[in-house]
C-alpha atoms as a PDB file:
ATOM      1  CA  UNK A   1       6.777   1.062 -25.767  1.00  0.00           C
ATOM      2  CA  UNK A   2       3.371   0.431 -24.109  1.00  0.00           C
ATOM      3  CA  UNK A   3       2.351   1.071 -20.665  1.00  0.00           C
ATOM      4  CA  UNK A   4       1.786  -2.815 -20.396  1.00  0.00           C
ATOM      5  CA  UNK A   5       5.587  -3.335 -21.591  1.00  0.00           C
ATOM      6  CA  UNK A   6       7.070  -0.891 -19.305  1.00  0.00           C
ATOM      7  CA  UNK A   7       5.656  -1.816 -16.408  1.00  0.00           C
ATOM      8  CA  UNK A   8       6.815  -5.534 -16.991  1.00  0.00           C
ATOM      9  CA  UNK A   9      10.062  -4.513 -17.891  1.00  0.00           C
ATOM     10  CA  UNK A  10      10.401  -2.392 -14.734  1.00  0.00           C
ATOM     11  CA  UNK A  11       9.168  -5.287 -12.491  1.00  0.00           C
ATOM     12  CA  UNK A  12      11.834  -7.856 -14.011  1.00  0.00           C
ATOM     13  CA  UNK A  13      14.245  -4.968 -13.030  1.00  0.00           C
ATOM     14  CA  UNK A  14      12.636  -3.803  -9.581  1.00  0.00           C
ATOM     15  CA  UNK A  15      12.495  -7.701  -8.579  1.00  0.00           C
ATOM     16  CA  UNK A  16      16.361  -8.252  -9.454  1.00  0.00           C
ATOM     17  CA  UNK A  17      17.462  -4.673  -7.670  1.00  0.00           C
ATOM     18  CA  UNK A  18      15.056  -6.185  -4.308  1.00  0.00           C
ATOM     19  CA  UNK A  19      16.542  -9.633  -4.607  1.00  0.00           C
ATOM     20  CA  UNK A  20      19.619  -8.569  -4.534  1.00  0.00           C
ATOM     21  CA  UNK A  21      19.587  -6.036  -1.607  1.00  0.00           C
ATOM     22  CA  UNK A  22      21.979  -7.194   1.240  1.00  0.00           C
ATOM     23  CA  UNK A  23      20.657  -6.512   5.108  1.00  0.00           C
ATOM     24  CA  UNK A  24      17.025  -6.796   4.398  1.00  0.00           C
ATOM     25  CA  UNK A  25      16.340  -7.460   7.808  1.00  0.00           C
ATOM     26  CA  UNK A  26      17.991  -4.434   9.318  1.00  0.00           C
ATOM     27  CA  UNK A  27      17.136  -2.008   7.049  1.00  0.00           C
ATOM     28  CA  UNK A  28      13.621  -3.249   7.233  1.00  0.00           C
ATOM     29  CA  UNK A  29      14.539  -1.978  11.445  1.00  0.00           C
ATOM     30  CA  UNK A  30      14.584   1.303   9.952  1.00  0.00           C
ATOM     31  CA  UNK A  31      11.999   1.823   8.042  1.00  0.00           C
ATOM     32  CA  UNK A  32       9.723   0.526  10.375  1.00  0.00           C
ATOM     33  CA  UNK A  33      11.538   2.645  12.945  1.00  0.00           C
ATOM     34  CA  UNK A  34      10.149   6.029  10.642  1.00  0.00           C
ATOM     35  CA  UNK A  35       7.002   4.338   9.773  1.00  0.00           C
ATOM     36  CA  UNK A  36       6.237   4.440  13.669  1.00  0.00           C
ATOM     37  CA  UNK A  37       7.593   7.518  14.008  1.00  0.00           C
ATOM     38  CA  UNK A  38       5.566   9.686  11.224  1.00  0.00           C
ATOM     39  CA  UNK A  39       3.090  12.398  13.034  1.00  0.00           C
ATOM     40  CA  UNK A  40       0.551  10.835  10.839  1.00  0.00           C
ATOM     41  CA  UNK A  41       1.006   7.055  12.359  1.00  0.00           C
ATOM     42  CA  UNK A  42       0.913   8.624  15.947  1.00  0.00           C
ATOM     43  CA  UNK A  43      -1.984  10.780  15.886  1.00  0.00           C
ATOM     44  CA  UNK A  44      -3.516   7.343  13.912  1.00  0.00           C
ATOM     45  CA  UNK A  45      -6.467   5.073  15.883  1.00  0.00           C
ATOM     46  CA  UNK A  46      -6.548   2.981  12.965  1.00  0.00           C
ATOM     47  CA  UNK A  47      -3.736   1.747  11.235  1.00  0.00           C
ATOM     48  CA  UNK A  48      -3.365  -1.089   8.160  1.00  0.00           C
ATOM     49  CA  UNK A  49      -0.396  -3.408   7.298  1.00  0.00           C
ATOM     50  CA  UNK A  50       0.569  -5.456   5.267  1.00  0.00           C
ATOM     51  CA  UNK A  51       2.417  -9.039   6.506  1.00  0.00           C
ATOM     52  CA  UNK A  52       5.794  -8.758   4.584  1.00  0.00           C
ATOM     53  CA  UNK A  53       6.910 -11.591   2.740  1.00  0.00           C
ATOM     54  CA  UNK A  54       9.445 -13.158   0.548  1.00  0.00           C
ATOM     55  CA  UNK A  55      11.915 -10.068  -0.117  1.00  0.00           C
ATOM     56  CA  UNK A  56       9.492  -6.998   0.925  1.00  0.00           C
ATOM     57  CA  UNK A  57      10.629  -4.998   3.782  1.00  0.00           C
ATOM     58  CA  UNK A  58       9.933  -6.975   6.839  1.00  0.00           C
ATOM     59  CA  UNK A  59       7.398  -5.848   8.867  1.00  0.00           C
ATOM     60  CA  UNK A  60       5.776  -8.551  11.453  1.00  0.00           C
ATOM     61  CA  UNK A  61       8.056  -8.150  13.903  1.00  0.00           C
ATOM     62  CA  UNK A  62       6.148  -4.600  14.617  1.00  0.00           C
ATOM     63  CA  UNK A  63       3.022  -6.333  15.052  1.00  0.00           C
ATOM     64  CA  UNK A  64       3.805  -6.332  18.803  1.00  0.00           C
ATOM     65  CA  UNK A  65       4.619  -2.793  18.679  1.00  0.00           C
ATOM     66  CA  UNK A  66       1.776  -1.726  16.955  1.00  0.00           C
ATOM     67  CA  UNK A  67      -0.634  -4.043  19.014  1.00  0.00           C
ATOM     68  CA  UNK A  68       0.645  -2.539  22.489  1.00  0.00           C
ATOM     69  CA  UNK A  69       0.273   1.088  21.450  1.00  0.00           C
ATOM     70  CA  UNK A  70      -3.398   0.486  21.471  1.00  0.00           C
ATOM     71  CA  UNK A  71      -3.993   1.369  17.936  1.00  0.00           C
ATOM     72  CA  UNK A  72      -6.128  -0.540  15.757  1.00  0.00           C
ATOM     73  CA  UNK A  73      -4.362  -3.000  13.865  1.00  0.00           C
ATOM     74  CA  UNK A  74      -6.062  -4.333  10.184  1.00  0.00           C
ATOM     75  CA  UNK A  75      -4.083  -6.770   7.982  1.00  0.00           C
ATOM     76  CA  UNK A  76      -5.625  -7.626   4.790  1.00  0.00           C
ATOM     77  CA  UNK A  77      -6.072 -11.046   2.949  1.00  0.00           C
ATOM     78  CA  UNK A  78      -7.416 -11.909  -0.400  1.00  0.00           C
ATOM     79  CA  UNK A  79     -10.950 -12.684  -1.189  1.00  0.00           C
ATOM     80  CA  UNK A  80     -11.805 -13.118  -4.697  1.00  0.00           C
ATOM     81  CA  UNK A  81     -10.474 -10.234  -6.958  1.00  0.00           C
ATOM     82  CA  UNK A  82     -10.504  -7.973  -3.459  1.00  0.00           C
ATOM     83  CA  UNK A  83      -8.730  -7.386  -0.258  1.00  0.00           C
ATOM     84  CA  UNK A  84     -10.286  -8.367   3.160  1.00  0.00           C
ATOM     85  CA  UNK A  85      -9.414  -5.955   5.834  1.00  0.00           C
ATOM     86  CA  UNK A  86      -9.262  -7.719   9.192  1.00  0.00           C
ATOM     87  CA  UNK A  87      -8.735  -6.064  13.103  1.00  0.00           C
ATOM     88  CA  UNK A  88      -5.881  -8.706  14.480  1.00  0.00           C
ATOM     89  CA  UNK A  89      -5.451  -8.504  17.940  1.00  0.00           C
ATOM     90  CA  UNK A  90      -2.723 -11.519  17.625  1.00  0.00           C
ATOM     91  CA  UNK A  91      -0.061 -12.756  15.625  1.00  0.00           C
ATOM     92  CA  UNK A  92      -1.462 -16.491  16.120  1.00  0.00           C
ATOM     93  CA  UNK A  93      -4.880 -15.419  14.456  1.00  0.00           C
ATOM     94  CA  UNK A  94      -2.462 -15.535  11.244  1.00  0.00           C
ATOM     95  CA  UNK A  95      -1.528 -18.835   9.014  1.00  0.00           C
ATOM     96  CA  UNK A  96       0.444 -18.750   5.940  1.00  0.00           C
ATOM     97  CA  UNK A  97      -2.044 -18.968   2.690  1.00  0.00           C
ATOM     98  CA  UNK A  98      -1.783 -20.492  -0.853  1.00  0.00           C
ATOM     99  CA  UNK A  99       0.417 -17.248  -1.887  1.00  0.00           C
ATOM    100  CA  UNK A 100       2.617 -17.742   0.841  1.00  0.00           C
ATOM    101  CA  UNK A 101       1.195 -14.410   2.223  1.00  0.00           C
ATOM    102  CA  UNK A 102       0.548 -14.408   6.144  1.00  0.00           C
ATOM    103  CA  UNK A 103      -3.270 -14.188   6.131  1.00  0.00           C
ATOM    104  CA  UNK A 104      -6.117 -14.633   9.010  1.00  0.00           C
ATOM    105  CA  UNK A 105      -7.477 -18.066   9.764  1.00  0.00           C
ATOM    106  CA  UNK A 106     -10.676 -19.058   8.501  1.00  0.00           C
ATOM    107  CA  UNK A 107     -11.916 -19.627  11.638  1.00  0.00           C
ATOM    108  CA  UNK A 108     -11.875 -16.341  11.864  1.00  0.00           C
ATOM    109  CA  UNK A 109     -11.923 -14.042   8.996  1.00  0.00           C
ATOM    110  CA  UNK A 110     -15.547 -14.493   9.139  1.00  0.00           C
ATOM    111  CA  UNK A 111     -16.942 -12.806  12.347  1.00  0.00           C
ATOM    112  CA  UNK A 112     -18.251  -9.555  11.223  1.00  0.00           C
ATOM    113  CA  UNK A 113     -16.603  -8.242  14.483  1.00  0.00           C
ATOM    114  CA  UNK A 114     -13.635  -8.424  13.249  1.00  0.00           C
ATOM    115  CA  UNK A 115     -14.257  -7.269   9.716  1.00  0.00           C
ATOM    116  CA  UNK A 116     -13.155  -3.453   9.236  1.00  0.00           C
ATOM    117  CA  UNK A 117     -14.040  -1.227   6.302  1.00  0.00           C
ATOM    118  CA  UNK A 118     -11.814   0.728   4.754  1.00  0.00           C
ATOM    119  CA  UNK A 119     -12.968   4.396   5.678  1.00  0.00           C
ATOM    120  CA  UNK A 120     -12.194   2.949   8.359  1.00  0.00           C
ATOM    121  CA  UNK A 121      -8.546   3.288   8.393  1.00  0.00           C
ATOM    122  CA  UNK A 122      -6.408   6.704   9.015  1.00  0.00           C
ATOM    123  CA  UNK A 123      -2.904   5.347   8.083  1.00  0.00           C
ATOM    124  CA  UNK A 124      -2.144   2.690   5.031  1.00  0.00           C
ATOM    125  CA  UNK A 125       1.489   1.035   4.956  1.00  0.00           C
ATOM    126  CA  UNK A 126       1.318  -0.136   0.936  1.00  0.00           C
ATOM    127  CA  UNK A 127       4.171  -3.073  -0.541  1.00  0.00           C
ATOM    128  CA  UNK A 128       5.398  -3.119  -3.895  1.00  0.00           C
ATOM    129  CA  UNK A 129       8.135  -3.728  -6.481  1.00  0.00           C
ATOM    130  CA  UNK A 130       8.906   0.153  -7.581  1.00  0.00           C
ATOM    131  CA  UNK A 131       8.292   3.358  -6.400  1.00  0.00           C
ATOM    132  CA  UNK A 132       9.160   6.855  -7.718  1.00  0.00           C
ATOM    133  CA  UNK A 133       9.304  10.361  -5.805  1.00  0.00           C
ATOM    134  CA  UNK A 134       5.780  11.310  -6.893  1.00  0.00           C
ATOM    135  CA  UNK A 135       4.505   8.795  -5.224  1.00  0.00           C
ATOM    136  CA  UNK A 136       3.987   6.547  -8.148  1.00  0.00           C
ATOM    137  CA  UNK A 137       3.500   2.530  -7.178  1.00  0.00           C
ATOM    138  CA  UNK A 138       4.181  -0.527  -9.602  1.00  0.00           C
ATOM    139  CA  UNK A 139       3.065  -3.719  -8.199  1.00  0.00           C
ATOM    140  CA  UNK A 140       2.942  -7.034  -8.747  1.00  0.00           C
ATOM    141  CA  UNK A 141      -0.087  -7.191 -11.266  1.00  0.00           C
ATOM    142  CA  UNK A 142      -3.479  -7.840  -9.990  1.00  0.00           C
ATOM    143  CA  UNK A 143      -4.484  -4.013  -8.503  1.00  0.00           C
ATOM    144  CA  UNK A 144      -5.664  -5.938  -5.589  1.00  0.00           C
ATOM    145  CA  UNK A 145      -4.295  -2.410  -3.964  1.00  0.00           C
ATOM    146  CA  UNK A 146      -4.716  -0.080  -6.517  1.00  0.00           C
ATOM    147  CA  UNK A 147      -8.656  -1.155  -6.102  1.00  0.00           C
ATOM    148  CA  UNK A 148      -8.512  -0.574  -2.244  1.00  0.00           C
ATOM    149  CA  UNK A 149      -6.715   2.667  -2.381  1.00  0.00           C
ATOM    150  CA  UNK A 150      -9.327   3.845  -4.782  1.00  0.00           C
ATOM    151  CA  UNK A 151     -11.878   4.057  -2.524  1.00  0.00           C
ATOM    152  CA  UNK A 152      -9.882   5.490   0.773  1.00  0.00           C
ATOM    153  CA  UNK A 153     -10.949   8.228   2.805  1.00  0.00           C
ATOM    154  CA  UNK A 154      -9.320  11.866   0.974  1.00  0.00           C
ATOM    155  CA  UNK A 155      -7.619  11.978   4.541  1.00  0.00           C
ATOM    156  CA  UNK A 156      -6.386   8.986   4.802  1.00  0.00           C
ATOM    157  CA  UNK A 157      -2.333   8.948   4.467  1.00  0.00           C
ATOM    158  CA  UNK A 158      -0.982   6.398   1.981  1.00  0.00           C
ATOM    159  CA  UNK A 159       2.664   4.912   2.967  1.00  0.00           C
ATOM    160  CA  UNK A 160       4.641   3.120   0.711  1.00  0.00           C
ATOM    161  CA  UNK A 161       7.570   0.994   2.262  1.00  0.00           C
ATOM    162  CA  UNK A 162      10.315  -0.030   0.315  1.00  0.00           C
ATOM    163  CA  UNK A 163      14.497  -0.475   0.549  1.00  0.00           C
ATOM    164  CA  UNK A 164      16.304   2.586  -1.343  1.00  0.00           C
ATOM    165  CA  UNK A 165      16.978  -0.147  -4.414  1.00  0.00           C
ATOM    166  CA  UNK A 166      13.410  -0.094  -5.576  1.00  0.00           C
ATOM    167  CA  UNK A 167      13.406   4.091  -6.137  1.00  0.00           C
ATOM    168  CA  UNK A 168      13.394   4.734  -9.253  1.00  0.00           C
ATOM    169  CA  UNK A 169      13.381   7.851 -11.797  1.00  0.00           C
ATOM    170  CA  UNK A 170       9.857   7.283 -13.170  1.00  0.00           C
ATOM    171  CA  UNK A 171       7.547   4.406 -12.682  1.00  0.00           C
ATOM    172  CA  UNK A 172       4.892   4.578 -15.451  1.00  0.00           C
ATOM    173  CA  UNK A 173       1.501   5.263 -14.708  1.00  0.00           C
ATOM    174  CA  UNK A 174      -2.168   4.848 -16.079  1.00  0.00           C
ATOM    175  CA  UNK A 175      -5.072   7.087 -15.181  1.00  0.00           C
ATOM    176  CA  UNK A 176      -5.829   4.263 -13.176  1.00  0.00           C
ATOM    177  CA  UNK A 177      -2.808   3.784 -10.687  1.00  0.00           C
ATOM    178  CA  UNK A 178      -3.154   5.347  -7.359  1.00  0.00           C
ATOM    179  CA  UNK A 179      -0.712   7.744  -6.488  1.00  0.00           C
ATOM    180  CA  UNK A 180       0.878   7.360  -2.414  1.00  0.00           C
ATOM    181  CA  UNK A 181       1.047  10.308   0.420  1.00  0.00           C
ATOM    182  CA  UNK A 182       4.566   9.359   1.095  1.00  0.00           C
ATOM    183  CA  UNK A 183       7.566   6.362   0.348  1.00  0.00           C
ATOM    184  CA  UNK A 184       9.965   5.137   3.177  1.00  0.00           C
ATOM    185  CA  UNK A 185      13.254   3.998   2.439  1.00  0.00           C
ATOM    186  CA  UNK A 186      16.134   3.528   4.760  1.00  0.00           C
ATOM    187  CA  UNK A 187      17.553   6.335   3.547  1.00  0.00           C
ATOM    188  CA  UNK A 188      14.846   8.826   4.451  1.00  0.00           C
ATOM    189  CA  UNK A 189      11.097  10.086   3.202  1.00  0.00           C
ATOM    190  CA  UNK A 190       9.870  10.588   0.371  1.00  0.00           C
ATOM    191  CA  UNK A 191       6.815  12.898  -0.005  1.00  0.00           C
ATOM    192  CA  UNK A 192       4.900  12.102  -3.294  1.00  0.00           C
ATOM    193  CA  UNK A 193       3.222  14.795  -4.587  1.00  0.00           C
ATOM    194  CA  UNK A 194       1.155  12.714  -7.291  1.00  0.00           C
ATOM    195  CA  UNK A 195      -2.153  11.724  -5.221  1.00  0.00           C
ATOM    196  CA  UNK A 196      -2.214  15.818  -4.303  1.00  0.00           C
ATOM    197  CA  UNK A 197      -1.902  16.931  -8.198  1.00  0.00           C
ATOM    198  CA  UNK A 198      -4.372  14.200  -9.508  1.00  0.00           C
ATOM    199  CA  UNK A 199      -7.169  15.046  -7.100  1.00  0.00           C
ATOM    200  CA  UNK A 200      -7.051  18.777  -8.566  1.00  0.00           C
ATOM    201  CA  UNK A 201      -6.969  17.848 -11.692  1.00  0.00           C
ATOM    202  CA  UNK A 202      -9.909  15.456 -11.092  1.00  0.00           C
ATOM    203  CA  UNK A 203     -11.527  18.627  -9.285  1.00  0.00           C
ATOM    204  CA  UNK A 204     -10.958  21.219 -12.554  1.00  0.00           C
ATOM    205  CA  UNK A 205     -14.292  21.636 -13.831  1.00  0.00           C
ATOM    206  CA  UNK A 206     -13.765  20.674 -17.723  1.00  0.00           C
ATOM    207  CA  UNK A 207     -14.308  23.378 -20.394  1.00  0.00           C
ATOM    208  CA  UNK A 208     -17.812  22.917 -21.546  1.00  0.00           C
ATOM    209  CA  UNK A 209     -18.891  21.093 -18.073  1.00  0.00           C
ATOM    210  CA  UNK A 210     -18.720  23.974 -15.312  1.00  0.00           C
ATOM    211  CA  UNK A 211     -21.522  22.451 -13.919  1.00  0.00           C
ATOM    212  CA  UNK A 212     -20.897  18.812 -13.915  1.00  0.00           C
ATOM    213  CA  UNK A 213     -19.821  17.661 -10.452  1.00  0.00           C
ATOM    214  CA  UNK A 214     -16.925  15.656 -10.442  1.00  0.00           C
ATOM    215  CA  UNK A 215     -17.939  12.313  -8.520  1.00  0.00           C
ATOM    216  CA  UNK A 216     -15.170  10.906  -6.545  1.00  0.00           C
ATOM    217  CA  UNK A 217     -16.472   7.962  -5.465  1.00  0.00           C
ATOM    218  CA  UNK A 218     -16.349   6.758  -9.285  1.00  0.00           C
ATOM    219  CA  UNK A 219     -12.179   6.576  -8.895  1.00  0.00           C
ATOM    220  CA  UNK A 220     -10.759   4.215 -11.327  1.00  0.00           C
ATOM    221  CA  UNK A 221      -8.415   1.851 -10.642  1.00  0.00           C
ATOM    222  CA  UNK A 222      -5.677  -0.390 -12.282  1.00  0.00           C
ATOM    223  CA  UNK A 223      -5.424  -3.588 -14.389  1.00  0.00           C
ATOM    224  CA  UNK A 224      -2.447  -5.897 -13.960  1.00  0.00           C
ATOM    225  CA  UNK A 225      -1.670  -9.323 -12.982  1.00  0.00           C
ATOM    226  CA  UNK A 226      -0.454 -10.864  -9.614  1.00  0.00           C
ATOM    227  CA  UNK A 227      -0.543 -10.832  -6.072  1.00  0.00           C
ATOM    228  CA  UNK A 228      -0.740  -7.472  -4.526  1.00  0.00           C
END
């Protein structure tokens, strides 16, 4: 089977496991509860979420939260084949957009003030359909992610949410899928270890290339189809 194939099979099953998860609204209490809790979210100043919809793990009612803390808050929204990163300072600055997502107004998405970049952020909370313990991500298609998490800071910590139903064994990967720091369930953490091994292997000088620096900026990302 291809890697194309298995990832669309494991989506059809991911999608049915998710759909089918009773209590998404109070288990999506407890992961938030850890998200906010991590060492790595409280020593944060900047910290980006996702709007949760349809049958993700619900996670605007921590907006408030997050806002009152005095962190930085960034949401992103879609803009051609790329994520927007914007600083909300208010729920009502969002409006529901043509993919149902929760997404900035117009009115203002487009003041550069309110525009951040993304070295700008210390802490990333990351949807998707599956997850695995190395930290391995399967989305919904179109790498909108996998093309943002590609160009992170190496500090920045990568945080998958998801409920317990959507861990699974192995999630197949390409050279281009970005690996996460960490997955939250409601059952606990989850450190991945996949983001850690890949970097060192991108580091190992290649026989016959000792002195060909590895350029990191030139990380590769993945090729799917759909939102997120």
């Amino acid at each position: 089977m291809d890697l194309r194939e298995a990832k669309r099979q494991l989506r059809q099953q991911a999608l049915a496991a998710r759909e089918a998860q009773a209590d998404k609204d109070g288990l999506s209490r407890r992961i938030m509860d850890r998200l906010l809790e991590l060492p790595a979210y409280q020593q944060a100043r900047t910290v980006m979420l996702y709007i949760g919809v349809r049958d993700e793990v619900r996670t605007q009612d921590d907006v408030p939260r997050i806002l009152a803390s005095g962190r930085g808050l960034v949401v992103p929204f879609c803009q051609r084949h790329e994520l927007g990163l914007f600083r909300l300072s208010d729920l009502n600055e969002l409006e529901p957009s043509g993919f149902g997502l929760l997404e900035p107004l117009p009115s203002v998405r487009t003041q550069a003030d309110r525009l951040a970049s993304v070295q700008d952020l210390d802490v990333i909370a990351v949807p998707g359909l599956a997850f695995d313990r190395r930290g391995a991500r399967l989305g919904y298609g179109k790498a909108y992610y996998d093309r943002l998490l590609a160009q992170v800071r190496p500090d920045t910590v990568l945080v998958g949410l998801a409920f317990e139903c959507q861990m699974f064994p192995q999630v197949p990967t390409g050279r281009r899928d970005v690996f996460l720091d960490l997955v939250i369930t409601e059952r606990g953490l989850y450190p991945g270890s996949g983001r850690r091994n890949r970097e060192r292997q991108a580091a190992r000088p290649r026989r016959g290339f000792a002195d060909t620096p590895v350029d990191k900026a030139q990380t590769p990302c993945s090729d799917a189809a759909e939102e997120r």
